[in-house]
Each structure stands twice: as C-alpha cells, then as structure tokens.
C-alpha atoms as a PDB file:
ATOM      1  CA  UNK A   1     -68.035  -8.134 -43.347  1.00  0.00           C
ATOM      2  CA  UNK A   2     -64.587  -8.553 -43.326  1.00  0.00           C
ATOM      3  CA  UNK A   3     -62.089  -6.473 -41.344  1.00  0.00           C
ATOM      4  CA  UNK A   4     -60.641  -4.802 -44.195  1.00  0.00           C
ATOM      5  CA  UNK A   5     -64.259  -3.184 -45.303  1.00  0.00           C
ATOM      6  CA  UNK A   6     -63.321  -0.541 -42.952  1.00  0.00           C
ATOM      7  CA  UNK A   7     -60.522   1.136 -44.787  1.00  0.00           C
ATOM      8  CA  UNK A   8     -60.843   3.196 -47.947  1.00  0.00           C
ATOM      9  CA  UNK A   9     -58.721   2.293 -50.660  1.00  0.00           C
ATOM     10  CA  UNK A  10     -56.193   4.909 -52.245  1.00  0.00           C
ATOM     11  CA  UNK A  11     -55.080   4.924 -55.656  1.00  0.00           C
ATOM     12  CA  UNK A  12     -52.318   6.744 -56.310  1.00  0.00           C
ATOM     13  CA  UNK A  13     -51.130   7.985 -59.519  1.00  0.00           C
ATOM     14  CA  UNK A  14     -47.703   8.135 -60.950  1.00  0.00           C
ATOM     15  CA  UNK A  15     -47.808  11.770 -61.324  1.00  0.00           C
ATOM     16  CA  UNK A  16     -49.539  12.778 -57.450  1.00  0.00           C
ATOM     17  CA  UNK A  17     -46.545  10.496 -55.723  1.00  0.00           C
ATOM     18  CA  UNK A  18     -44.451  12.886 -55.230  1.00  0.00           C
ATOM     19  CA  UNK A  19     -47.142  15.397 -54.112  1.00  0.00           C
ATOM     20  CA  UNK A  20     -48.033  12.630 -51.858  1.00  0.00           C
ATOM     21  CA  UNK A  21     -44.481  12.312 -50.341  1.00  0.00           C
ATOM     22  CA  UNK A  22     -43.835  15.974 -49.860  1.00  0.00           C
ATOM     23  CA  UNK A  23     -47.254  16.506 -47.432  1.00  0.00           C
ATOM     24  CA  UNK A  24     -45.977  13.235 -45.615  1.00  0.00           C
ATOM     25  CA  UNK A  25     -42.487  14.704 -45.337  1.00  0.00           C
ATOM     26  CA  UNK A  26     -43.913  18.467 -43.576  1.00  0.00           C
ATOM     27  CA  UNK A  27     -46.392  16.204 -41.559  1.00  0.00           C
ATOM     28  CA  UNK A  28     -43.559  14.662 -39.383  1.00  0.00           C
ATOM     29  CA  UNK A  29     -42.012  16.539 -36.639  1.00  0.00           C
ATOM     30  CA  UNK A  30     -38.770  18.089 -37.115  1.00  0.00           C
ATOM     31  CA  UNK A  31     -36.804  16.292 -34.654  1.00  0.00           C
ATOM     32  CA  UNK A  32     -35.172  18.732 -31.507  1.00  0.00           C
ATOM     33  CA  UNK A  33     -30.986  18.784 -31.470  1.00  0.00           C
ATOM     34  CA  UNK A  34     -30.217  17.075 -28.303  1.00  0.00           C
ATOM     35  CA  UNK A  35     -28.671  19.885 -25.715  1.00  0.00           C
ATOM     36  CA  UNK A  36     -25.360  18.419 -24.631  1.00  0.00           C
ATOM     37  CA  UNK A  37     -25.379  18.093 -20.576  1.00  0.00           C
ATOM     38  CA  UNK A  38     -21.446  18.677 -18.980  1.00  0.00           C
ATOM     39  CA  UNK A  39     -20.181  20.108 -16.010  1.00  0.00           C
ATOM     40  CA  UNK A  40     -19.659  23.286 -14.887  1.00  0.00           C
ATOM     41  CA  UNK A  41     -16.229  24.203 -15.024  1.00  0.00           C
ATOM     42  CA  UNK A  42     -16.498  24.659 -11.093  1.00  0.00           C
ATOM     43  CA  UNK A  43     -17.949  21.207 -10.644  1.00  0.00           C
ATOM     44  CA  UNK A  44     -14.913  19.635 -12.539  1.00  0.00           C
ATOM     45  CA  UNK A  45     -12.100  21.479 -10.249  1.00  0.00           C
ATOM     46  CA  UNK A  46     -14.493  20.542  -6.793  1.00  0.00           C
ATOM     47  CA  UNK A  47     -14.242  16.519  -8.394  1.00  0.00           C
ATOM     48  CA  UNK A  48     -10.682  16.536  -9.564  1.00  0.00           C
ATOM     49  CA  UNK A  49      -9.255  18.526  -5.758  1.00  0.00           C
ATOM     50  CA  UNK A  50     -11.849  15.431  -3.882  1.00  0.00           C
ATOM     51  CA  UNK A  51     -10.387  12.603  -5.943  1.00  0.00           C
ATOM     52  CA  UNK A  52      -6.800  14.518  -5.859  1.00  0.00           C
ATOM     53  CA  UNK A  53      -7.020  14.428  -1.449  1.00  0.00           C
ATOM     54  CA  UNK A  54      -8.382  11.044  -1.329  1.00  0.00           C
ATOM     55  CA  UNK A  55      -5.341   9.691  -3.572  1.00  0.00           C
ATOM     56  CA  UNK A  56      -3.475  11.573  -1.370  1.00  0.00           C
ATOM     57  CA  UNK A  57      -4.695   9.957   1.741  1.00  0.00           C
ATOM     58  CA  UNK A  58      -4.952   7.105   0.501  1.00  0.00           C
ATOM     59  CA  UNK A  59      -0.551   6.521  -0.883  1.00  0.00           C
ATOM     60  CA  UNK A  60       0.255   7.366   3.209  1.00  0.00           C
ATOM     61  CA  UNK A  61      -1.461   4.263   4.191  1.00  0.00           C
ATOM     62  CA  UNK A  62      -0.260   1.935   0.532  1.00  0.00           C
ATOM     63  CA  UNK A  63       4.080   3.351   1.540  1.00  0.00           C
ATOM     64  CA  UNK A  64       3.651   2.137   4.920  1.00  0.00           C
ATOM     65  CA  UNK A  65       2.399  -0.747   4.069  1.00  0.00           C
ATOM     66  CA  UNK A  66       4.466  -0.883   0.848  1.00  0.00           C
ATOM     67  CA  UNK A  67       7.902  -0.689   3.824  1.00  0.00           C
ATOM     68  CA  UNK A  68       6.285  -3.153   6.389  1.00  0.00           C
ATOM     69  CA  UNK A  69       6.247  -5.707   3.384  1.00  0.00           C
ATOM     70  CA  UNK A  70       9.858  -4.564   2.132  1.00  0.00           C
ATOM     71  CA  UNK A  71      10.804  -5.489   5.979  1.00  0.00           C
ATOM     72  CA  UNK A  72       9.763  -8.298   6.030  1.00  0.00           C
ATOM     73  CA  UNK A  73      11.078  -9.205   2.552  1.00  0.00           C
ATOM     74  CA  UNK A  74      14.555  -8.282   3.630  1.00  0.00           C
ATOM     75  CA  UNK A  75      14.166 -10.333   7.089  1.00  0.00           C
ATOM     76  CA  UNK A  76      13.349 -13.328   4.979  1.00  0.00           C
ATOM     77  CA  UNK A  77      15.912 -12.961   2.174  1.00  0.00           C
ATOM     78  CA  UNK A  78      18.735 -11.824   5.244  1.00  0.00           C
ATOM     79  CA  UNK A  79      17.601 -15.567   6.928  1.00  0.00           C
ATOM     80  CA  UNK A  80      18.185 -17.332   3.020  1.00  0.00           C
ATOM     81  CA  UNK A  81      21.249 -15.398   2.712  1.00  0.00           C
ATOM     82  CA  UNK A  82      22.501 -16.835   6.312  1.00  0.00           C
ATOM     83  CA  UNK A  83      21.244 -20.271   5.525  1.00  0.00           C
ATOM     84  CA  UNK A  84      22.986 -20.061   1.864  1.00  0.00           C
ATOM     85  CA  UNK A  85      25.892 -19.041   2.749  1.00  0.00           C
ATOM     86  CA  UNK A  86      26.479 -21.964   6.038  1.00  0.00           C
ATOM     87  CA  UNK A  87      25.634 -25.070   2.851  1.00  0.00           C
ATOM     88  CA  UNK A  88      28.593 -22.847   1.513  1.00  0.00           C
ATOM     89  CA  UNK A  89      30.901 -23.417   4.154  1.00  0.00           C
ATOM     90  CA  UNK A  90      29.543 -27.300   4.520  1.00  0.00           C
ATOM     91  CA  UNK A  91      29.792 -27.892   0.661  1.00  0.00           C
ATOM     92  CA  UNK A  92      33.860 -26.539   0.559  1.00  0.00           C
ATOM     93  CA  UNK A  93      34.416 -28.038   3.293  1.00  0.00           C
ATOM     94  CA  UNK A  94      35.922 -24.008   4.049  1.00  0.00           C
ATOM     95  CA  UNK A  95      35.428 -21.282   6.284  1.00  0.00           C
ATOM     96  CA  UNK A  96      32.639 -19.067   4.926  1.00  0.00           C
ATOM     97  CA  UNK A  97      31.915 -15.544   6.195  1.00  0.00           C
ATOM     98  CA  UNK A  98      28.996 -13.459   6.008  1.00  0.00           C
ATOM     99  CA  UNK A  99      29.541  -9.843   6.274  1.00  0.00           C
ATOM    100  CA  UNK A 100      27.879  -7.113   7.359  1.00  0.00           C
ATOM    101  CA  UNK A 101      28.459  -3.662   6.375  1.00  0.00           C
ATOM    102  CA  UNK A 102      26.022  -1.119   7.315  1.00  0.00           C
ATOM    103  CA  UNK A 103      23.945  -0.880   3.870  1.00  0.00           C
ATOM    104  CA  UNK A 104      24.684  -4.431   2.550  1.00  0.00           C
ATOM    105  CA  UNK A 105      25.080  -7.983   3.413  1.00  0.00           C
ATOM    106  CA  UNK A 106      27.145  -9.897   1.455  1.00  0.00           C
ATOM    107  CA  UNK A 107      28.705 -13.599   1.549  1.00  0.00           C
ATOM    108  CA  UNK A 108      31.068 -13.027  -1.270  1.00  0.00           C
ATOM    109  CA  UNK A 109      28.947 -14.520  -4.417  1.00  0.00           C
ATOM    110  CA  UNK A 110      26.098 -12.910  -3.728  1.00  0.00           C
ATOM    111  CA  UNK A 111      24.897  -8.992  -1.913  1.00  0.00           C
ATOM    112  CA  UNK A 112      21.353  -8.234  -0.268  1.00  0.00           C
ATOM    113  CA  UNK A 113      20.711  -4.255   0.132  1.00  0.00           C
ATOM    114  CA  UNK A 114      19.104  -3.127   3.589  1.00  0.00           C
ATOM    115  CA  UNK A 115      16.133  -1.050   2.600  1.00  0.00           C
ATOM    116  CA  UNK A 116      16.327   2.574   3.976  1.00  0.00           C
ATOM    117  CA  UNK A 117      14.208   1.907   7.354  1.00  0.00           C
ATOM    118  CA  UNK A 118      16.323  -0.629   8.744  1.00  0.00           C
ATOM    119  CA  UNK A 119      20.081   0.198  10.057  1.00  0.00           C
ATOM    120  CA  UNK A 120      21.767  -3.030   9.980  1.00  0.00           C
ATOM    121  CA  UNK A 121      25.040  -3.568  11.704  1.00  0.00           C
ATOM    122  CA  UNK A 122      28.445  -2.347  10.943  1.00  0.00           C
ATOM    123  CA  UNK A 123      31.701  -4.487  10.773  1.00  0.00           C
ATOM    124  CA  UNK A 124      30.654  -6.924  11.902  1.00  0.00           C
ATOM    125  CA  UNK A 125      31.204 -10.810  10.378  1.00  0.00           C
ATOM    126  CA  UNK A 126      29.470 -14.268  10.589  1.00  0.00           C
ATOM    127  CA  UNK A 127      32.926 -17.159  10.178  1.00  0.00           C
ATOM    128  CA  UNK A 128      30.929 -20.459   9.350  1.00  0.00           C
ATOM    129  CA  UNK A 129      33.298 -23.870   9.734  1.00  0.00           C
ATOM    130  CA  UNK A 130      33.540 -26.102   7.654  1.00  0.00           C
ATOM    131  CA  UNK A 131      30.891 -27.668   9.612  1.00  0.00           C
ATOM    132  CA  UNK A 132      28.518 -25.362   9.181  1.00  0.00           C
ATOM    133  CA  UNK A 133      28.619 -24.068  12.598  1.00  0.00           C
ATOM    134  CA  UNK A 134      28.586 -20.275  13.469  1.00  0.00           C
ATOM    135  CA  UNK A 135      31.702 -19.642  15.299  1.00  0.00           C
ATOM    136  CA  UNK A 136      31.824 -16.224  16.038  1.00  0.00           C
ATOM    137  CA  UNK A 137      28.806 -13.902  16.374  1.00  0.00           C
ATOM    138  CA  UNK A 138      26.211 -14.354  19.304  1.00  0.00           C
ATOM    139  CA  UNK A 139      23.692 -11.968  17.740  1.00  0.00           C
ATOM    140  CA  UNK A 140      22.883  -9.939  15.036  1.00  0.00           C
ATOM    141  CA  UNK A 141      20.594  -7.059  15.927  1.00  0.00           C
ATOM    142  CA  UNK A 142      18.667  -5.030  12.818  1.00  0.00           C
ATOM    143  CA  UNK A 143      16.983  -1.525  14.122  1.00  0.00           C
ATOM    144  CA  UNK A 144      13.512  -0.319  12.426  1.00  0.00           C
ATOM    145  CA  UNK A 145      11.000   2.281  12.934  1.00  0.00           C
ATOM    146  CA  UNK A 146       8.607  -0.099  15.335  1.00  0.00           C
ATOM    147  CA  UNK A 147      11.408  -1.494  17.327  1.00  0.00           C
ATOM    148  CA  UNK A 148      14.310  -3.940  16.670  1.00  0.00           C
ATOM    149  CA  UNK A 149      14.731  -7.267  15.335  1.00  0.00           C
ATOM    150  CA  UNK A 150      17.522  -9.741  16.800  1.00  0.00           C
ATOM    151  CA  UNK A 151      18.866 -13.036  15.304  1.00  0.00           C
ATOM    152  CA  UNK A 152      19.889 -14.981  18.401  1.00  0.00           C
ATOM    153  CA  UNK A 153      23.061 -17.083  16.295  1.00  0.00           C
ATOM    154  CA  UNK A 154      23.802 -20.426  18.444  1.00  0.00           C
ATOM    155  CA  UNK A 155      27.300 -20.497  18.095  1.00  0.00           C
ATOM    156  CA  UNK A 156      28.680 -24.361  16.790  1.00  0.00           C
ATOM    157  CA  UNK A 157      26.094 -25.214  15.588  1.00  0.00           C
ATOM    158  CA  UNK A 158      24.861 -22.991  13.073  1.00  0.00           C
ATOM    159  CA  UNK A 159      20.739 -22.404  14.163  1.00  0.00           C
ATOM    160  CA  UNK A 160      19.521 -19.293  14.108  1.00  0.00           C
ATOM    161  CA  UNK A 161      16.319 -17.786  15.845  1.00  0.00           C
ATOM    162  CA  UNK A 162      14.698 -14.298  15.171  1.00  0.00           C
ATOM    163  CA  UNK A 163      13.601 -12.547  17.967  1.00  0.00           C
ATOM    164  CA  UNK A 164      11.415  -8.929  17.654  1.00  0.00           C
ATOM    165  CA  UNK A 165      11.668  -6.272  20.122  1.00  0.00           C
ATOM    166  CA  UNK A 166       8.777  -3.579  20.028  1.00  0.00           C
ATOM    167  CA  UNK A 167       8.822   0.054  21.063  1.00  0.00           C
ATOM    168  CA  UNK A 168       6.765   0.899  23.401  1.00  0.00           C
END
C-alpha cells in the first residue's frame, strides 16, 4: 500500500469553510503578552552611583597623566622654540633673543605658554649672535611638581642639554 492509504480524505464544502476555519481559529492557543523585565528603581541608582565613582576614580589617574604629557609637550616645543629661534639669529646674520617671562616664552615671531604646573623663569633672556652661539645665559631652570628640569646652555656655541632633577 502506499503511504498515503493511511490518511482519510476531507472534502470540504464551500458552505462548511468557514465553519471549518472558526474551530481551527479557537483550537490555537491564545498567545501570553510578554511581561516586560526592568530594573528596580533601586537597582538603577546602586548602577548609575558604581559607574558614577569609578569615572570618578578613574579622571584622577587620565589629568595626571593628561599634565605629565602636557610637560613633556612644552619641554619639547621650549627645545624647538630655542633651536628656531638660534637658525634666526644665523639666517639675519643678527642678534636674536629669546625671552622668558614667567608665563610665556617668546622669540619675537612666535609665543609658547607654560602650562600651569611648571614655573618657568622670570626676566630672564637668551642673546643668540649672529653665529648662532648663546652668549649670555648658562642655564635655564623650569620647576614642576616631581622636581626640576635644567637646560645646561653652552655659551658660544649654541648646544643645549636638558638635565632633570627629581624630588626626593
């Protein structure tokens, strides 16, 4: 016999379809409303103050590191600014100064800002000859919160060596 012998055949009529498809219809199972799942108002304020202390503790560490890069910036840009600033003096075959003045450096065409944690030098000037050769300063010395950075200037001419100091 063939595998279809098992099944009874159904004839529907026209006029018992819809009969039909209303028994089918209460047969299925009315399907449940899904129940929404959120947090307790409680459980929001306990993740909000854990994620609120960690970003916290965790901008301390980012600013520090944030002003040790700034320092280190400024060091590098201060050294340009020195080495800019003696082609200067070689290209104009003129005297060229560099001055300091507490909160900025400046060379005449261009300025470089000390950031807040470092107190740079007051009054004080770097003459350049028309050489190129420093021919006035022995040292610069820049204070900062882990100790103090010095710029050993070798006077005629014109190298310059940085030196760091640590606190102890």
């Amino acid at each position: 016999m063939p595998a279809s012998a098992n099944y009874k055949r159904t004839v529907v009529s026209l006029l018992s379809k819809p009969k039909l498809i209303k028994t089918t219809m209460q047969n299925k199972k009315q399907a449940k409303p899904l129940q929404i799942k959120a947090f307790t108002m409680l459980e929001s304020l306990l993740v909000l103050g854990l994620v609120s202390i960690l970003a916290l503790g965790l901008s301390g560490s980012v600013q520090s590191s944030f002003a040790a890069v700034e320092e280190q910036i400024f060091f590098m840009e201060f050294e340009e600014l020195y080495r800019e600033t003696q082609k200067r003096s070689v290209a104009s075959q003129q005297k060229t100064s560099l001055n300091l003045d507490g909160q900025t450096i400046s060379n005449g065409n261009q300025n470089l800002t000390v950031p807040k944690g470092i107190q740079a030098p007051s009054g004080q000037s770097i003459i350049f000859d028309r050489a190129g050769g420093n021919s006035s300063l022995a040292k610069v010395e820049f204070q900062t919160s882990k100790g103090a950075i010095r710029y050993q200037l070798y006077l005629g001419n014109g190298k310059i060596k940085r030196i760091k100091e640590t606190k102890n």
